[in-house]
PDB file of N, CA and C in Angstrom:
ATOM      1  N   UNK A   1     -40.735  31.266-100.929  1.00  0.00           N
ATOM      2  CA  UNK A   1     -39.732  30.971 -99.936  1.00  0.00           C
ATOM      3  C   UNK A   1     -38.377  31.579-100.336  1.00  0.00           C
ATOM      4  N   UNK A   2     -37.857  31.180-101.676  1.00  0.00           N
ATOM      5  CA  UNK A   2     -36.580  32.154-102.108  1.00  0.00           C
ATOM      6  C   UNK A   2     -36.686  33.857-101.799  1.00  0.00           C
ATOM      7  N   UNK A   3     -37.975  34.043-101.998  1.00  0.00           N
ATOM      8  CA  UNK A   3     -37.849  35.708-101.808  1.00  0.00           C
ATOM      9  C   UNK A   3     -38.107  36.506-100.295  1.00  0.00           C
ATOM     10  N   UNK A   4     -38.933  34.969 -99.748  1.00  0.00           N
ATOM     11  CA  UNK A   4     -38.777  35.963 -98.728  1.00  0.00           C
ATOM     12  C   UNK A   4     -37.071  35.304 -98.125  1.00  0.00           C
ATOM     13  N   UNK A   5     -36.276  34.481 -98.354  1.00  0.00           N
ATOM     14  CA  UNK A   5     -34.979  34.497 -97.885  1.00  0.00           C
ATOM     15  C   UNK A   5     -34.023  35.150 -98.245  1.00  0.00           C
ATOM     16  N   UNK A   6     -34.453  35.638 -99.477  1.00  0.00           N
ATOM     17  CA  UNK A   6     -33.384  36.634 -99.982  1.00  0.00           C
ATOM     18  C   UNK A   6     -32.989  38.429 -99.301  1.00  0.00           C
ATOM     19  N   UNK A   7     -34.737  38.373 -99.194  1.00  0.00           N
ATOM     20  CA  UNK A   7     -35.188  39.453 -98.518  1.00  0.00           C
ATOM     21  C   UNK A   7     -34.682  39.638 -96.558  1.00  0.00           C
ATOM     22  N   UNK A   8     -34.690  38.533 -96.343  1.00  0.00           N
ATOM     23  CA  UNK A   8     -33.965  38.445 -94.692  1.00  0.00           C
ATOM     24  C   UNK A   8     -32.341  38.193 -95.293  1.00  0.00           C
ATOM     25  N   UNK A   9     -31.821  38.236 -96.204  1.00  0.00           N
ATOM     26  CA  UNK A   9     -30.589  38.366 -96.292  1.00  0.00           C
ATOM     27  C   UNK A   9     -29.981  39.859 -96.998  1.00  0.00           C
ATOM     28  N   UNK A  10     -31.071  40.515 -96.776  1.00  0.00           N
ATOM     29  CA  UNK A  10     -30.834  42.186 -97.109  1.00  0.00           C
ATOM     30  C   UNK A  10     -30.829  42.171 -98.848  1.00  0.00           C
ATOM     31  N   UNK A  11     -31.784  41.387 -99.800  1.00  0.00           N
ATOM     32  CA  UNK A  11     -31.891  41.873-101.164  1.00  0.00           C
ATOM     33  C   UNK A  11     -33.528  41.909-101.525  1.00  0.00           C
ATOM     34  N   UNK A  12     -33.644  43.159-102.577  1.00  0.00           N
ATOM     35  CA  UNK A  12     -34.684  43.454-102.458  1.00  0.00           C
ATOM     36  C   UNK A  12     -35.312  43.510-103.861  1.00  0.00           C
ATOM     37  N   UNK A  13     -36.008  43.020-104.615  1.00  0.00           N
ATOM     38  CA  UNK A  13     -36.545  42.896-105.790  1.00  0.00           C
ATOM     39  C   UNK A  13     -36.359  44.698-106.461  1.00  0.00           C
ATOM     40  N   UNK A  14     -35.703  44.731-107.187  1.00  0.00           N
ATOM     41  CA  UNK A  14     -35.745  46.052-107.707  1.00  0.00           C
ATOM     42  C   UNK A  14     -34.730  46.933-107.441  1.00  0.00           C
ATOM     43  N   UNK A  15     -33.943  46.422-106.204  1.00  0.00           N
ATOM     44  CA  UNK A  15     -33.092  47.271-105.773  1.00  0.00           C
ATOM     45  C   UNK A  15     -31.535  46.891-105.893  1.00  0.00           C
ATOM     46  N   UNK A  16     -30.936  45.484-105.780  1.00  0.00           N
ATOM     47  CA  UNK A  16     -29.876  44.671-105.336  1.00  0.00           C
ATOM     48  C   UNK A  16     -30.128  43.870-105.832  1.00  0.00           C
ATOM     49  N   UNK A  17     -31.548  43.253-106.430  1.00  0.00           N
ATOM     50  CA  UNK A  17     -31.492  41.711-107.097  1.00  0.00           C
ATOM     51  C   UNK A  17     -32.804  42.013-107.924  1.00  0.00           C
ATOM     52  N   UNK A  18     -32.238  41.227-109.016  1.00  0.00           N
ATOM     53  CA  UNK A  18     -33.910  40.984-110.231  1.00  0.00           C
ATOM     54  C   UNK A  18     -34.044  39.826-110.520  1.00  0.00           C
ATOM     55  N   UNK A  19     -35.181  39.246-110.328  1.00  0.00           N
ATOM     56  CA  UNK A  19     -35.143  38.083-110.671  1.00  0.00           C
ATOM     57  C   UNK A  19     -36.441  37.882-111.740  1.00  0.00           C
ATOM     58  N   UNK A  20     -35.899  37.397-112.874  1.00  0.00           N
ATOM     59  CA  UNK A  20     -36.484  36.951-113.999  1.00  0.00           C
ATOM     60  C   UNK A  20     -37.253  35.543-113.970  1.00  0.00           C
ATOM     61  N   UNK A  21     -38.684  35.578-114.195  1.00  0.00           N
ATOM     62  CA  UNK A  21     -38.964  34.107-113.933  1.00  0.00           C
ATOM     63  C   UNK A  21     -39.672  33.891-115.389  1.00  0.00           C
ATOM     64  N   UNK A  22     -39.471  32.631-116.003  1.00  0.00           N
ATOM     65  CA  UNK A  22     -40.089  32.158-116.869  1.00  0.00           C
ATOM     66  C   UNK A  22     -40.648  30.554-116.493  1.00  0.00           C
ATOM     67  N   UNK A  23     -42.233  30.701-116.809  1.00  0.00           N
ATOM     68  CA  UNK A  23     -42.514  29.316-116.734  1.00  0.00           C
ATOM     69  C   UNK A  23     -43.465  28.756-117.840  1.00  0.00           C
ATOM     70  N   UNK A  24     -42.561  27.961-118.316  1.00  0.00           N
ATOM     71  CA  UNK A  24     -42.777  27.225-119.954  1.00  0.00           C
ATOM     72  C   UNK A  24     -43.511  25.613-119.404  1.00  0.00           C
ATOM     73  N   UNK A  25     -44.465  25.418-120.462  1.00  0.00           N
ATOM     74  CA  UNK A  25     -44.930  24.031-120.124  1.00  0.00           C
ATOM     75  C   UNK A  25     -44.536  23.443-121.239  1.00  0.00           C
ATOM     76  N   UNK A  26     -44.407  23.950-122.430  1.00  0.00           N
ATOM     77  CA  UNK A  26     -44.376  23.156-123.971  1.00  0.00           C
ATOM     78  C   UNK A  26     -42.525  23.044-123.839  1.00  0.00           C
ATOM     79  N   UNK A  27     -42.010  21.747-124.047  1.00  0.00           N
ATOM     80  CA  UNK A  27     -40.375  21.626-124.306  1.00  0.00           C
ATOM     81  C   UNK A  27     -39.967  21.588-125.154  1.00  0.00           C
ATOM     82  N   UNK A  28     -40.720  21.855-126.459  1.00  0.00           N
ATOM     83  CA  UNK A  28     -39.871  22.780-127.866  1.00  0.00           C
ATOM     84  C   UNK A  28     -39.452  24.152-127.075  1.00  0.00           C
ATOM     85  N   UNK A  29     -40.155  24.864-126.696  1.00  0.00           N
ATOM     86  CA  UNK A  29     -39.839  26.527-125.957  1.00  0.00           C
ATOM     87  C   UNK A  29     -38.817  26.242-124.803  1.00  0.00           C
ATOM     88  N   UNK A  30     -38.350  25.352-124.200  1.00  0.00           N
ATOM     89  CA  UNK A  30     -37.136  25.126-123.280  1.00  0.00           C
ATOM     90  C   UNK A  30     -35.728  26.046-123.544  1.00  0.00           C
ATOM     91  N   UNK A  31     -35.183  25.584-124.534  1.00  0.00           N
ATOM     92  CA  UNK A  31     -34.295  26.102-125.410  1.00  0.00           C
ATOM     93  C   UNK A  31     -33.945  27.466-125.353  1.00  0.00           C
ATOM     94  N   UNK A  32     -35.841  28.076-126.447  1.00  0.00           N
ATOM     95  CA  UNK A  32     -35.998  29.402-126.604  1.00  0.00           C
ATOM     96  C   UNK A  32     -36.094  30.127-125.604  1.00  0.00           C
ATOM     97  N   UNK A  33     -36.356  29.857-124.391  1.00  0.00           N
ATOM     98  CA  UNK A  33     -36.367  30.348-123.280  1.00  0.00           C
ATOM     99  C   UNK A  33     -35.247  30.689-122.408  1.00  0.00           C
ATOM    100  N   UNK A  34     -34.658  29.773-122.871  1.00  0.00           N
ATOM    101  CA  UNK A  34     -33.082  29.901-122.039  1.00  0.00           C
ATOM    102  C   UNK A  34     -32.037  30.591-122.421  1.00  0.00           C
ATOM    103  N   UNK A  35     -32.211  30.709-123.654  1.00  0.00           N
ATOM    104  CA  UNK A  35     -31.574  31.565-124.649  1.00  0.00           C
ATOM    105  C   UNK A  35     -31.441  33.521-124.667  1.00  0.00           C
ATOM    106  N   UNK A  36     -33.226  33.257-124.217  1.00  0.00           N
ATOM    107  CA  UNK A  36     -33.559  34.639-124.147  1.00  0.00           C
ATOM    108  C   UNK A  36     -32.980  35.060-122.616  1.00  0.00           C
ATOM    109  N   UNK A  37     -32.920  34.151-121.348  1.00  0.00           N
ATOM    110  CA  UNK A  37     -32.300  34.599-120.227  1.00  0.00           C
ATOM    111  C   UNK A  37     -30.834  34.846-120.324  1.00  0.00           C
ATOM    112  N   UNK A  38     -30.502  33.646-121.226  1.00  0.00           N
ATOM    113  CA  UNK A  38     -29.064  34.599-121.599  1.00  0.00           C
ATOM    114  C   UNK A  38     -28.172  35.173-121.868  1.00  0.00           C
ATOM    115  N   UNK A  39     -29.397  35.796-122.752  1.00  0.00           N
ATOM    116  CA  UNK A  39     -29.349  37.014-124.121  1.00  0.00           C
ATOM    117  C   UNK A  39     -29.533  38.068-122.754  1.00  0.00           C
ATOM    118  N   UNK A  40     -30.343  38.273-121.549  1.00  0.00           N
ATOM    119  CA  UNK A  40     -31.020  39.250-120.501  1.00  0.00           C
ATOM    120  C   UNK A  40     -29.305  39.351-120.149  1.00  0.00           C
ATOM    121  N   UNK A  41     -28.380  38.476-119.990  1.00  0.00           N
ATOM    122  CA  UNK A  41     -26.929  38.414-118.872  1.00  0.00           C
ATOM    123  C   UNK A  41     -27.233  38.491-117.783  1.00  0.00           C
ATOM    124  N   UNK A  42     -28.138  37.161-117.365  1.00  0.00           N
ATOM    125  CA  UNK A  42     -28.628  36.564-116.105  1.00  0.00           C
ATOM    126  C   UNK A  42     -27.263  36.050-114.981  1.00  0.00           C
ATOM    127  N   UNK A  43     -27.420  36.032-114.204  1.00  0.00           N
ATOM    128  CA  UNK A  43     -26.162  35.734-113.265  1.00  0.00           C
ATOM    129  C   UNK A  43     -26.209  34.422-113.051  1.00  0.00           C
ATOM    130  N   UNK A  44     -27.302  33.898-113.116  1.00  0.00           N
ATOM    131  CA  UNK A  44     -27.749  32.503-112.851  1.00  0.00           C
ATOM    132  C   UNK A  44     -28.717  31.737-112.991  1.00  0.00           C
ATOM    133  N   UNK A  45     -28.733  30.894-113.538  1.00  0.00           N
ATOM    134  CA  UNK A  45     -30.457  29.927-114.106  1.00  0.00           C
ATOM    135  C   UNK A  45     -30.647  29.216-113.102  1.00  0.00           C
ATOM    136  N   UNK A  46     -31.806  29.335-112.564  1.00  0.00           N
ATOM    137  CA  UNK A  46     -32.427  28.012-112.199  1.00  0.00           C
ATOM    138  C   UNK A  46     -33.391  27.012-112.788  1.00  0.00           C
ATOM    139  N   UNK A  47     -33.075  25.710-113.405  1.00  0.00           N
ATOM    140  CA  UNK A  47     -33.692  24.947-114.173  1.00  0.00           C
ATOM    141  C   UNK A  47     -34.549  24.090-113.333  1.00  0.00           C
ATOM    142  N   UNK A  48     -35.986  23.720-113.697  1.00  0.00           N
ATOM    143  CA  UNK A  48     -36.588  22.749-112.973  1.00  0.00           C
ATOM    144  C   UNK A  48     -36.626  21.281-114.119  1.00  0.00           C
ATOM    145  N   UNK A  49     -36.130  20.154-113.290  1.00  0.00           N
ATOM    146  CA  UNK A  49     -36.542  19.408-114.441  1.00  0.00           C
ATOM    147  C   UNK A  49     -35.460  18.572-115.173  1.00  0.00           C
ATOM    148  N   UNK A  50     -35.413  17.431-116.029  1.00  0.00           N
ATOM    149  CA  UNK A  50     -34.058  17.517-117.012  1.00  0.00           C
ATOM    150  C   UNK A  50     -33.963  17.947-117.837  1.00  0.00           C
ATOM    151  N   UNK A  51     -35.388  17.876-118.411  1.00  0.00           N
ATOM    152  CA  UNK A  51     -35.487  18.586-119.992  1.00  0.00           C
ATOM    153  C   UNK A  51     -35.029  20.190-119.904  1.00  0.00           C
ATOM    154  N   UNK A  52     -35.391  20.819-119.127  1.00  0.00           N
ATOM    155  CA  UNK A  52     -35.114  22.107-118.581  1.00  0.00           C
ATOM    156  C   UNK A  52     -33.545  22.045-118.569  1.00  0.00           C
ATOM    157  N   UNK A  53     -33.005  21.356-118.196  1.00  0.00           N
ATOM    158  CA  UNK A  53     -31.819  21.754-117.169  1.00  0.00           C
ATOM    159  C   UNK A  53     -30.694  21.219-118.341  1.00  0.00           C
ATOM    160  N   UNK A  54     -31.626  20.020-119.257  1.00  0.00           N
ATOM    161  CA  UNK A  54     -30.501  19.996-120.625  1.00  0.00           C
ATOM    162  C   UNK A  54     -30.563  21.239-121.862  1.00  0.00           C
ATOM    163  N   UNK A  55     -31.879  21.717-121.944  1.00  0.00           N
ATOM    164  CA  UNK A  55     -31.988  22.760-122.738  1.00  0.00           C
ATOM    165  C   UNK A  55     -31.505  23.887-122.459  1.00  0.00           C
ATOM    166  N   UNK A  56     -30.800  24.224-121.350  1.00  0.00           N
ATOM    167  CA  UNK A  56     -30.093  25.295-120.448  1.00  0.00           C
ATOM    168  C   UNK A  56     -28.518  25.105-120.647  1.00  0.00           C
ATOM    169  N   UNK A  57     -28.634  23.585-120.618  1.00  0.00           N
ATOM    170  CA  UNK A  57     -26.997  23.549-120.575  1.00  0.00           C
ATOM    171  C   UNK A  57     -26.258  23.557-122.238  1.00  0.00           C
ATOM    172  N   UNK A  58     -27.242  23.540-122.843  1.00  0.00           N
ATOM    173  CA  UNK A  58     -27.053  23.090-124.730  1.00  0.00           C
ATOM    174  C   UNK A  58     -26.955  25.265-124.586  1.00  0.00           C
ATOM    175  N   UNK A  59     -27.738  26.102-124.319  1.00  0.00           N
ATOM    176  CA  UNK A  59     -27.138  27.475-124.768  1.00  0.00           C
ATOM    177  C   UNK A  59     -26.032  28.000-123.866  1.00  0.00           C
ATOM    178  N   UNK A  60     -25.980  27.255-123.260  1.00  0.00           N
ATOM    179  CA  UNK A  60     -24.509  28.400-122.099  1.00  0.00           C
ATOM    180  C   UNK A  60     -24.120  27.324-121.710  1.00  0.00           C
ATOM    181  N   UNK A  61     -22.547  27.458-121.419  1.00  0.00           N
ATOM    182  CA  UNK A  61     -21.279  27.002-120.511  1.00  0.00           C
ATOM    183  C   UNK A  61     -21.016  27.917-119.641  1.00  0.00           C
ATOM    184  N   UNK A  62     -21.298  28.982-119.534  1.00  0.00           N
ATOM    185  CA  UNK A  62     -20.696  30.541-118.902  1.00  0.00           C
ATOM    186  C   UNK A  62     -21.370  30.635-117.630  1.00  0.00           C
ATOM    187  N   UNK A  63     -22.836  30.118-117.752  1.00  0.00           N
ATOM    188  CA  UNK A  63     -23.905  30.617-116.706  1.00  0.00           C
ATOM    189  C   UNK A  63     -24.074  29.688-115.806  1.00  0.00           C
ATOM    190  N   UNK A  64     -23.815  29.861-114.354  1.00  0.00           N
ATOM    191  CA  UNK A  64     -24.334  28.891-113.418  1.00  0.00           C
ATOM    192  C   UNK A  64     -25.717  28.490-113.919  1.00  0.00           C
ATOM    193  N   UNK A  65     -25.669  26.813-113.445  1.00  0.00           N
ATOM    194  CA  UNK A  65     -27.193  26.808-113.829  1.00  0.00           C
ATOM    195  C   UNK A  65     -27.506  26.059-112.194  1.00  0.00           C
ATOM    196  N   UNK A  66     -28.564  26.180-111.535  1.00  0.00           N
ATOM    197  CA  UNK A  66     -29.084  25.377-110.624  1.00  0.00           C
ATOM    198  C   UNK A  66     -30.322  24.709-111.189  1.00  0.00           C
ATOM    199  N   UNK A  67     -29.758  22.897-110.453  1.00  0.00           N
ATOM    200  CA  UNK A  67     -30.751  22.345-111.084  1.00  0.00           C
ATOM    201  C   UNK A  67     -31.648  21.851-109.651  1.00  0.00           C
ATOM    202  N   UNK A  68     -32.678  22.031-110.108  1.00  0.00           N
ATOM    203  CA  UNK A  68     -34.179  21.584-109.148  1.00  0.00           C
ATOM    204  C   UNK A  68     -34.653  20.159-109.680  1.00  0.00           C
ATOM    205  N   UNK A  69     -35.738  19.895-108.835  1.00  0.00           N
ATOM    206  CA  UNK A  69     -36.565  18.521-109.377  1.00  0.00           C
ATOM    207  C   UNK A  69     -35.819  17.569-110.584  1.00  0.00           C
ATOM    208  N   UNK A  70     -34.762  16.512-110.115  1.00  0.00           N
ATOM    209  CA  UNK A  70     -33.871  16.173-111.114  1.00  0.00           C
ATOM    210  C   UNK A  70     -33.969  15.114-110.265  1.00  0.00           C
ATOM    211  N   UNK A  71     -34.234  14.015-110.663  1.00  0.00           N
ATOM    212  CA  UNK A  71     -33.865  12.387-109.903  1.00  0.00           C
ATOM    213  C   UNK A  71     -32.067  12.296-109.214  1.00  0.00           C
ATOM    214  N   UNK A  72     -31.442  12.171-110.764  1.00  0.00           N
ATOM    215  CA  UNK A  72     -30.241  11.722-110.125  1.00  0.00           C
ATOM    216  C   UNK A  72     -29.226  12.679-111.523  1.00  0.00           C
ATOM    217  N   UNK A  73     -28.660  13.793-110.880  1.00  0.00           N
ATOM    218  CA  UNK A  73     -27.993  14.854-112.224  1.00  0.00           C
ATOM    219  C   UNK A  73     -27.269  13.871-112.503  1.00  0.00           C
ATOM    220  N   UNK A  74     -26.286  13.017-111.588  1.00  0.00           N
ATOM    221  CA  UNK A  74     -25.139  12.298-112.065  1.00  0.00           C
ATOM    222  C   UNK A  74     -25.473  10.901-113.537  1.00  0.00           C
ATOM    223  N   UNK A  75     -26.512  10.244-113.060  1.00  0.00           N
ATOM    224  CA  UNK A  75     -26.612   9.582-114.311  1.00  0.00           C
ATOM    225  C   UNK A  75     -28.003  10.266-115.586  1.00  0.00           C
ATOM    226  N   UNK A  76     -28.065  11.732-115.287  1.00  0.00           N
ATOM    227  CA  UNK A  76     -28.636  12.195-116.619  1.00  0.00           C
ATOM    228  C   UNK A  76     -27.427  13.157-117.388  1.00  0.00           C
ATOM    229  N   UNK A  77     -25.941  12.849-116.927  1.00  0.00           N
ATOM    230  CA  UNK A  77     -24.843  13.472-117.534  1.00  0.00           C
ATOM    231  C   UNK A  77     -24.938  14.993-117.116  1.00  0.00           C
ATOM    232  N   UNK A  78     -25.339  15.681-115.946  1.00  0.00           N
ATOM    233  CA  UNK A  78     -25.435  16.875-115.773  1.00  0.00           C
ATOM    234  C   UNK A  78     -23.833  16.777-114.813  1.00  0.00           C
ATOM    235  N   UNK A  79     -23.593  15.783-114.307  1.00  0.00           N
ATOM    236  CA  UNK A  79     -22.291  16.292-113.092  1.00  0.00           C
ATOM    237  C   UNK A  79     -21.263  15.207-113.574  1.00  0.00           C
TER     238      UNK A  79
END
C-alpha cells in the first residue's frame, strides 16, 4: 500500500525514492539494525513495535522515526 501510494504521488523505487526494508524477528538485532540504517543516511525510519521504535530511538536523535503498531507512544515515553 505505501508503494503503490508513493508511486501515485510521482516516486519511483530507484529513481526519486529508495526504500530500505529490514525485517528482524530476534530483539537483540533491533539496535544492530537500526544502526546500520543510519550508518545507510536514511531520511527516515519506520519502526514497528516498541521494542523497535525504542531501539531506534537509543541510535539517533537526528532521524525522523515513524512509529507503527504501538498501543499508546505517550505512556511508553516515545512523545
Amino acid at each position: 500500500m505505501l508503494r503503490q501510494r508513493l508511486r501515485e504521488l510521482g516516486y519511483a523505487q530507484g529513481r526519486n525514492v529508495a526504500i530500505e526494508v529490514r525485517a528482524v524477528a530476534q530483539p537483540e538485532r533491533f539496535r544492530k539494525v537500526a544502526a546500520e540504517l543510519v550508518a545507510l543516511g536514511v531520511d527516515v525510519i519506520v519502526a514497528s513495535g516498541t521494542a523497535t521504535t525504542r531501539a531506534t530511538q537509543e541510535v539517533t536523535n537526528t532521524i525522523p522515526i515513524v512509529m507503527v503498531s504501538l498501543g499508546n507512544p505517550g505512556s511508553a515515553g516515545f512523545v
